[in-house]
Protein backbone atom coordinates (compact mmCIF):
# COMPACT_ATOMS: atom_id res chain seq x y z
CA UNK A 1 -49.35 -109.20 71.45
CA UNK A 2 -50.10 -105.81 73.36
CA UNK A 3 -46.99 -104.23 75.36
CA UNK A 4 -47.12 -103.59 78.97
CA UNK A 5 -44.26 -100.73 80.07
CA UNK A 6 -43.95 -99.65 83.17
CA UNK A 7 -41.20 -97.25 85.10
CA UNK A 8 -39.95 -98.34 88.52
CA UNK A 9 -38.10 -95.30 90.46
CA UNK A 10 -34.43 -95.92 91.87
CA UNK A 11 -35.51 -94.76 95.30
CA UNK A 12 -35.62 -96.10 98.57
CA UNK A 13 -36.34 -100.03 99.52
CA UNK A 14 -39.44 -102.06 98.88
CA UNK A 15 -42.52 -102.54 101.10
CA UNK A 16 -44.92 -104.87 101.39
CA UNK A 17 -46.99 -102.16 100.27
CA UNK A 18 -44.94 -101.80 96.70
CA UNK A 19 -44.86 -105.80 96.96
CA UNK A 20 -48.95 -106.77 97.31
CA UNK A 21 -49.89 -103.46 95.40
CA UNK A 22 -47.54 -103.30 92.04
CA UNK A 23 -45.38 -106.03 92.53
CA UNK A 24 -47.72 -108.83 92.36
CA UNK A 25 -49.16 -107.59 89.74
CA UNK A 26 -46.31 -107.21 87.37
CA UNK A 27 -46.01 -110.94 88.25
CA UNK A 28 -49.29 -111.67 86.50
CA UNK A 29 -48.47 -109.41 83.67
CA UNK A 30 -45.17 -110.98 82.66
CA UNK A 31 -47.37 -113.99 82.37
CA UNK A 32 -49.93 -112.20 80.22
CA UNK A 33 -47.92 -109.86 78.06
CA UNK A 34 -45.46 -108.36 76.46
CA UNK A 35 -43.37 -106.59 79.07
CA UNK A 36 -40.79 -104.05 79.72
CA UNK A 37 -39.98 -102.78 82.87
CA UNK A 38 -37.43 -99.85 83.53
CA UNK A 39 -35.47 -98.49 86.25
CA UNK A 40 -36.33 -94.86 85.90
CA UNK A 41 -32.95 -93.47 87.15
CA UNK A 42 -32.56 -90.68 84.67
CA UNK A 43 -35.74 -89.62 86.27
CA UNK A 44 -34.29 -89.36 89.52
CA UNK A 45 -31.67 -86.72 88.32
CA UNK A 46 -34.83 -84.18 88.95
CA UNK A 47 -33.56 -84.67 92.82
CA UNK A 48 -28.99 -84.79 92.08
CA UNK A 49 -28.47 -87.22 93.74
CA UNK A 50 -25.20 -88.05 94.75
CA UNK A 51 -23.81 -90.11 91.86
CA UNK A 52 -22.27 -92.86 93.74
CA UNK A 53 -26.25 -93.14 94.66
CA UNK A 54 -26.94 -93.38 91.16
CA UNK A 55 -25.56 -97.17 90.99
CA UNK A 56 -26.32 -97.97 94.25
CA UNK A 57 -29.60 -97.41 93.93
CA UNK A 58 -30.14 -99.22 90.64
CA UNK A 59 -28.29 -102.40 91.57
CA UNK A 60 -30.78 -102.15 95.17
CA UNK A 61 -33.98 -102.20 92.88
CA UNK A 62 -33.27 -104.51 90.79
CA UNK A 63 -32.01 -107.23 92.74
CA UNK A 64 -35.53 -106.53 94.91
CA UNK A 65 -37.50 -106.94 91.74
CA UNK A 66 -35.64 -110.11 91.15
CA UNK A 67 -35.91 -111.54 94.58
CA UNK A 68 -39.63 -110.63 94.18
CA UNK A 69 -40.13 -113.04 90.95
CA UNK A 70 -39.65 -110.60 88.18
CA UNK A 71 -38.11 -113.21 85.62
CA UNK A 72 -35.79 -111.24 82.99
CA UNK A 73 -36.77 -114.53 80.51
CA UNK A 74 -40.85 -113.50 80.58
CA UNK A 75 -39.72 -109.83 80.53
CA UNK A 76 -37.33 -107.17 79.54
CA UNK A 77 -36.08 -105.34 83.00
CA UNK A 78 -33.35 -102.53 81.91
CA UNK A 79 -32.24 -99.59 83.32
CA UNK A 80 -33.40 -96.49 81.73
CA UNK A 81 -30.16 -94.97 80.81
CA UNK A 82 -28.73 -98.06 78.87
CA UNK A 83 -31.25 -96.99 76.05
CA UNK A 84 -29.92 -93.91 74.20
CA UNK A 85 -33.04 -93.62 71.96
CA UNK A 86 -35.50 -92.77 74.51
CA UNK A 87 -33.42 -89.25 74.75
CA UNK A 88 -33.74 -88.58 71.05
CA UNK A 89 -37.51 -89.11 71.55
CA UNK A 90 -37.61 -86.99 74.71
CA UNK A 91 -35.97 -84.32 72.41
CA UNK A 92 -38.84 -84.59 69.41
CA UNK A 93 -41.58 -84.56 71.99
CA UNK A 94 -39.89 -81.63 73.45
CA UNK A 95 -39.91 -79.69 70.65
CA UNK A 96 -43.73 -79.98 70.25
CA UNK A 97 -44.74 -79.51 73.93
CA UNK A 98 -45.47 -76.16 75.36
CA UNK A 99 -44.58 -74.69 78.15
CA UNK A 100 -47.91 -73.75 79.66
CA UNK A 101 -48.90 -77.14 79.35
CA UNK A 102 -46.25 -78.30 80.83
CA UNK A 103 -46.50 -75.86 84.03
CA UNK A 104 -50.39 -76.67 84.57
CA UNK A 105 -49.09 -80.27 85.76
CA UNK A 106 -50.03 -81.18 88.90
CA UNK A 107 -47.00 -83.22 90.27
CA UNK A 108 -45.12 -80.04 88.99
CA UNK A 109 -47.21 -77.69 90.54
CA UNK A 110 -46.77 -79.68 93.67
CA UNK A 111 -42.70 -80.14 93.70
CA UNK A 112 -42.20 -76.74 92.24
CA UNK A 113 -43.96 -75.43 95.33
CA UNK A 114 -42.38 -77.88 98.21
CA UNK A 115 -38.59 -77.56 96.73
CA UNK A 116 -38.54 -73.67 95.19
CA UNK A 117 -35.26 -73.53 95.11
CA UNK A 118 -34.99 -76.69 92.28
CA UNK A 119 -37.46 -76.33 90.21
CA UNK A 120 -35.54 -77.62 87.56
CA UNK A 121 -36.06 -78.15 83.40
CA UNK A 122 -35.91 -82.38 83.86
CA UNK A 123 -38.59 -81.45 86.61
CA UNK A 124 -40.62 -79.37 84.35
CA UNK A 125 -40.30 -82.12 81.27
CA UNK A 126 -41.20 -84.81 82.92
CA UNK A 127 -44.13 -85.78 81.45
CA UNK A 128 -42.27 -85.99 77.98
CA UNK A 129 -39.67 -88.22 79.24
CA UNK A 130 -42.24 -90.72 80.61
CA UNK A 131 -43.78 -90.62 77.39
CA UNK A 132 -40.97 -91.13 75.85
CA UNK A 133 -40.29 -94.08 77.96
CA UNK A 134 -43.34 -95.36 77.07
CA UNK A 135 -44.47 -94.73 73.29
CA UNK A 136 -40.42 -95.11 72.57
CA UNK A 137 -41.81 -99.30 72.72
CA UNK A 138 -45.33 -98.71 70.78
CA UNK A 139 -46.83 -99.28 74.51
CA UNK A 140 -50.75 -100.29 74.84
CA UNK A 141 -50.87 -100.03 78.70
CA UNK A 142 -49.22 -98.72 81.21
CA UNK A 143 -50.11 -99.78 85.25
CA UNK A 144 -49.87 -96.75 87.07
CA UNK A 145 -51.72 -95.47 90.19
CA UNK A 146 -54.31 -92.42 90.37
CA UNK A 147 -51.42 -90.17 90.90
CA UNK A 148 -49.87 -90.77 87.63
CA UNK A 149 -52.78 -90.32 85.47
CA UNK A 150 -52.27 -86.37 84.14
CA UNK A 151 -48.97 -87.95 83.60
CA UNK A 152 -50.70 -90.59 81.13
CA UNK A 153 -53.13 -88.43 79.36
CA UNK A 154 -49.62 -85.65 78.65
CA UNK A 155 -48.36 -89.04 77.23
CA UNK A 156 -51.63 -89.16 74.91
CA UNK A 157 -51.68 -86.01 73.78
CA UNK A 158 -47.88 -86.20 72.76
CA UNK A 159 -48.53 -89.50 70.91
CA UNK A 160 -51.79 -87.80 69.42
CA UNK A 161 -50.15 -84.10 68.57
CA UNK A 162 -47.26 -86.50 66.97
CA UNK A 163 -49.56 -88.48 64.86
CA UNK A 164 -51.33 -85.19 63.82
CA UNK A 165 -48.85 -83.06 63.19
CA UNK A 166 -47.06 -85.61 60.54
CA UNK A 167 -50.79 -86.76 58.93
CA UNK A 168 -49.50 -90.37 60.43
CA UNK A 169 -51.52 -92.94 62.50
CA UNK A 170 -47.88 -94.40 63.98
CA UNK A 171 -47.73 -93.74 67.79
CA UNK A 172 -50.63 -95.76 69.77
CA UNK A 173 -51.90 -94.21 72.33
CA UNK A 174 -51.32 -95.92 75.98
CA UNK A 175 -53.90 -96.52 77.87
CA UNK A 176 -53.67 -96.80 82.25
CA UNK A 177 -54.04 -100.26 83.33
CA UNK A 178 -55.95 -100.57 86.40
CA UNK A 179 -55.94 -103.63 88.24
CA UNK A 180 -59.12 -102.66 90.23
CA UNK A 181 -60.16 -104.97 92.53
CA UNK A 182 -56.68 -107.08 92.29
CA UNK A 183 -54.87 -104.22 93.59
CA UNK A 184 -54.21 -105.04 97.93
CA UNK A 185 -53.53 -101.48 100.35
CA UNK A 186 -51.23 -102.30 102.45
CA UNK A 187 -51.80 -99.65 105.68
CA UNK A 188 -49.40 -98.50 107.63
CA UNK A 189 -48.39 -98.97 110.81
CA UNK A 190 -49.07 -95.59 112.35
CA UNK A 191 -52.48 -96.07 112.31
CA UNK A 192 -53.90 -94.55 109.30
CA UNK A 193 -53.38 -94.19 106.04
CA UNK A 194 -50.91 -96.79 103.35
CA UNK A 195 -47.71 -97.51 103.73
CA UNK A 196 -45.24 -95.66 102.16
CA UNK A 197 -41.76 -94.63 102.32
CA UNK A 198 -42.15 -91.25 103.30
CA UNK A 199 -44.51 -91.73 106.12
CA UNK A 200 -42.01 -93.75 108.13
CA UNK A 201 -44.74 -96.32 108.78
CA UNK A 202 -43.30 -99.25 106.45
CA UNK A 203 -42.22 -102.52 106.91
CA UNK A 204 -39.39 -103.47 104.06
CA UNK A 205 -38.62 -106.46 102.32
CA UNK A 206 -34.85 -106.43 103.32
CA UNK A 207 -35.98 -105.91 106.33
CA UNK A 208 -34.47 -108.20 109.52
CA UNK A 209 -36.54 -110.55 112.21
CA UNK A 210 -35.38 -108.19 114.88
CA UNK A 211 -36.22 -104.66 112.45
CA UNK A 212 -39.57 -106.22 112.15
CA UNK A 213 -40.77 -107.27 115.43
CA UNK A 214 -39.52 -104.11 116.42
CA UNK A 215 -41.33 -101.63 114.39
CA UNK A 216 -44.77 -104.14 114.56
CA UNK A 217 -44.98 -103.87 118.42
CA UNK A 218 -44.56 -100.13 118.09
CA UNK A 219 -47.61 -100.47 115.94
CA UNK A 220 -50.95 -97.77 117.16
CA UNK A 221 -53.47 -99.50 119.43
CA UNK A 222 -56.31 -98.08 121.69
CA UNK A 223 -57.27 -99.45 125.17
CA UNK A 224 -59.42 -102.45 123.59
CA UNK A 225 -63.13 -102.66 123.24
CA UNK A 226 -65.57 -102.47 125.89
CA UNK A 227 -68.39 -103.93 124.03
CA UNK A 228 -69.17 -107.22 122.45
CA UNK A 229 -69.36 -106.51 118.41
CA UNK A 230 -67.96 -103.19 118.05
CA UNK A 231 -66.75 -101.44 115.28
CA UNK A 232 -62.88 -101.19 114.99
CA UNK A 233 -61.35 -98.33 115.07
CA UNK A 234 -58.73 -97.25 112.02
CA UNK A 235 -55.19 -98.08 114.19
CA UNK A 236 -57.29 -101.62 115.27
CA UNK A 237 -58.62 -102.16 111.62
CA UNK A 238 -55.49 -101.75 109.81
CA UNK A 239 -53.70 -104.34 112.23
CA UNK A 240 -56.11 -106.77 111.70
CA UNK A 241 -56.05 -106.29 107.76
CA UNK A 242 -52.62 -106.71 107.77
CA UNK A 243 -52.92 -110.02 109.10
CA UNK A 244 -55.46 -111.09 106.42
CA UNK A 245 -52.94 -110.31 104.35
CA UNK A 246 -50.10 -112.58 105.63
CA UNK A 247 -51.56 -114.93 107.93
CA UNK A 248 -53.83 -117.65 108.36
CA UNK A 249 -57.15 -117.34 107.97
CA UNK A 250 -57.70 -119.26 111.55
CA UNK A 251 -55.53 -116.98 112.63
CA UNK A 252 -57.23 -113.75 111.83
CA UNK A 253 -60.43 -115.55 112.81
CA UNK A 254 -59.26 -116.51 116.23
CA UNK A 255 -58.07 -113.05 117.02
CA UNK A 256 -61.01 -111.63 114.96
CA UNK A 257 -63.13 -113.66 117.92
CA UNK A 258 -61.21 -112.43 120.48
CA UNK A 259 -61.83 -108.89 119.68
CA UNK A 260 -65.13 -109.19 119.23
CA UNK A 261 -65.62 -111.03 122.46
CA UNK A 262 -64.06 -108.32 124.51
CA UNK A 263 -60.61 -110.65 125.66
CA UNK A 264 -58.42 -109.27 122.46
CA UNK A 265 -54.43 -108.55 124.04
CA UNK A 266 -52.93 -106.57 121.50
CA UNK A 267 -49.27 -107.54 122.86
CA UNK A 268 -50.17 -110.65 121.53
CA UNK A 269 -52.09 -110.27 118.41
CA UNK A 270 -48.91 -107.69 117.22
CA UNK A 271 -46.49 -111.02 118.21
CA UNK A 272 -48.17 -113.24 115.96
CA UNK A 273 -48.23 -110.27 113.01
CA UNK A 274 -44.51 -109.71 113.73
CA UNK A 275 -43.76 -113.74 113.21
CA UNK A 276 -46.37 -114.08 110.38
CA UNK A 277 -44.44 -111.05 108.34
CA UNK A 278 -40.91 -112.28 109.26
CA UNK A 279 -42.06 -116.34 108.09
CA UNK A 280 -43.14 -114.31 104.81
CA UNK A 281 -40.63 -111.57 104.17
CA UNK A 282 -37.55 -114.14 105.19
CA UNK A 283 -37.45 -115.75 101.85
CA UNK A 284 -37.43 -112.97 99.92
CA UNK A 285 -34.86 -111.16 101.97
CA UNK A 286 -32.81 -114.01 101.63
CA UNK A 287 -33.75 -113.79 97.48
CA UNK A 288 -32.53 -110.25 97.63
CA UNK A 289 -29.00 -110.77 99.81
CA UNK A 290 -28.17 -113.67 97.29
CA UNK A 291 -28.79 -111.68 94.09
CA UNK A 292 -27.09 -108.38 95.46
CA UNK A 293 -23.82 -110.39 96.28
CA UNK A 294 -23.92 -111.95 92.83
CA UNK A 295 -23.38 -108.59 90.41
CA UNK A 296 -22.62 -110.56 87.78
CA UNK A 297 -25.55 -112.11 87.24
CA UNK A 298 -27.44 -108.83 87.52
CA UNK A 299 -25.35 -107.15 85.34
CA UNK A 300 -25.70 -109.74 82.43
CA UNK A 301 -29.67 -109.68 83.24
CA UNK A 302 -29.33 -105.62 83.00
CA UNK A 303 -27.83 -106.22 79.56
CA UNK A 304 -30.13 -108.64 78.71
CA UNK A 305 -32.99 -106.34 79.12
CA UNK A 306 -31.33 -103.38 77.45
CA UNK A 307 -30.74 -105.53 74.64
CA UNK A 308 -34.59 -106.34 74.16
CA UNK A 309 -35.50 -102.41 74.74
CA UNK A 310 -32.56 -101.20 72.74
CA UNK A 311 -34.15 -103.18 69.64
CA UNK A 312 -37.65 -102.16 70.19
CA UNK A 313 -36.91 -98.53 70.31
CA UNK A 314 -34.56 -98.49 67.42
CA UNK A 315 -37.37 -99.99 65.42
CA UNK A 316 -39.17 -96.96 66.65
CA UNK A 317 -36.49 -94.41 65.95
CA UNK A 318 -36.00 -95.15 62.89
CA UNK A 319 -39.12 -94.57 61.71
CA UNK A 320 -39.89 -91.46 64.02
CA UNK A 321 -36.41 -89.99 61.72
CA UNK A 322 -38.23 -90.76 58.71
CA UNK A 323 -41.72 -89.30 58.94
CA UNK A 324 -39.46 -86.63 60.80
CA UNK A 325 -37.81 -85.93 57.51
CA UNK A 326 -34.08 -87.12 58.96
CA UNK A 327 -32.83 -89.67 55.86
């Protein structure tokens, strides 16, 4: 059966962006393979965060993931730091990475230049602790978006330069798992561009009624069309492909009509959006609010899941130890 791994970072809440783009499709994946899927909060040391955050944070993800329909009986959710082995990994593929390799990194590149005064080692090694994450379980894919793939090929070439330097053929080497075509953008609501956390144009999951109707009616419009048929503009556009995405089809058609007709009221069209995303986000809040009150239950599912990673990578480290040379 081919393994599916896949990092989820301890930051922030979830949109319906994160929800219709990764979200759903981890859904279909715990269905199809192999799974394991990791809160990534050593990863977020790169950023010290306060360490009551730390927990916080973890607990907020993965009660999201489990209100989403993540089931911890298909696959293995854990948080990173409850598997020790992935560090002794980390440390091996440190050993045989180099540093100018390391600094030609884009994302590093990137947050080296926009926080100079952090520019940390965990920052700079990065791409050796997600691929220790990920070959740490013998991983064949890995869903990630465009922005991770440098990120994937450093995990490659560690695998490869591994393999090669010990005359083995252990270490597979992960491949990116695109899911094309499956894979729903979820715009914003400032007009252009996706949602995303760090434009301030996303609706969350946790989310309120009130939060929602609030932020959809403060949504980018123009002055309407003035001719039958026309084009819509990017601010229009993105409304109206948000509401193919939770409404009705009669209902996008009957506003899609009204647009094209010349009689579209925005006021009313963003109403409708605002009710159609509360009717769909509602349950899952609820999901969310239940499974954050019970910590219990996530705390025996976080266990659950380090249990099932902890035994896949001490498979692995065993064996790394031994075509190391450590008896």
């Amino acid at each position: 059966m081919e393994i599916v791994v896949s990092g989820i970072r301890p930051t922030g809440n979830l949109h319906l962006g994160n929800y219709f783009g990764a979200v759903k499709n981890f859904l279909r994946l715990q269905e199809e393979y192999k799974c394991f899927f990791f809160i990534a909060d050593w990863h977020s040391l790169t950023t010290h965060p306060h360490p009551g955050d730390v927990t916080a944070n973890v607990r907020k993800i993965l009660a999201e993931y489990l209100a989403c329909g993540i089931d911890p009986e298909k696959a293995a959710i854990y948080v990173q730091s409850d598997v020790k082995e992935t560090l002794e990994l980390y440390l091996y593929l440190n050993m045989n990475a180099y540093l100018g390799e390391l600094q030609r990194v884009t994302s590093f590149k990137e947050k080296a230049r926009k926080q100079p005064e952090n520019v940390n080692a965990g920052l700079l090694t990065y791409p050796t602790l997600m691929a220790a994450d990920i070959i740490i379980h013998k991983a064949d894919k890995v869903p990630v978006g465009k922005d991770q793939e440098q990120n994937m090929e450093m995990a490659r070439k560690f695998a490869r330069r591994f393999n090669m330097m010990y005359g083995v053929d252990f270490f597979p080497e992960p491949q990116s798992y695109s899911f094309g075509g499956d894979a729903v953008k979820v715009p914003g609501l400032d007009g252009s561009g996706k949602m995303g956390k760090s434009e301030g144009n996303a609706i969350y999951l946790i989310d309120d009624a009130a939060t929602i109707r609030k932020k959809v009616m403060k949504a980018v419009t123009d002055s309407g069309p003035t001719e039958p048929n026309a084009e819509k503009p990017e601010p229009i556009e993105n409304l109206f492909k948000m509401l193919k995405i939770v409404s009705s089809p009669d209902t996008y058609d009957y506003f899609n009509e009204k647009y094209n007709s010349c009689e579209i009221r925005y006021g009313d069209l963003k109403k409708q959006l605002a009710e159609d995303i509360v009717n769909f986000t509602t349950p899952i809040r609820e999901r969310i609010l239940d499974f954050s009150a019970n910590t219990e239950y996530m705390d025996r599912v976080a266990r659950q899941g380090a249990e099932q990673a902890r035994a896949s990578a001490d498979k692995t480290i065993r064996e790394v130890r031994k075509i190391i040379g450590f008896h």
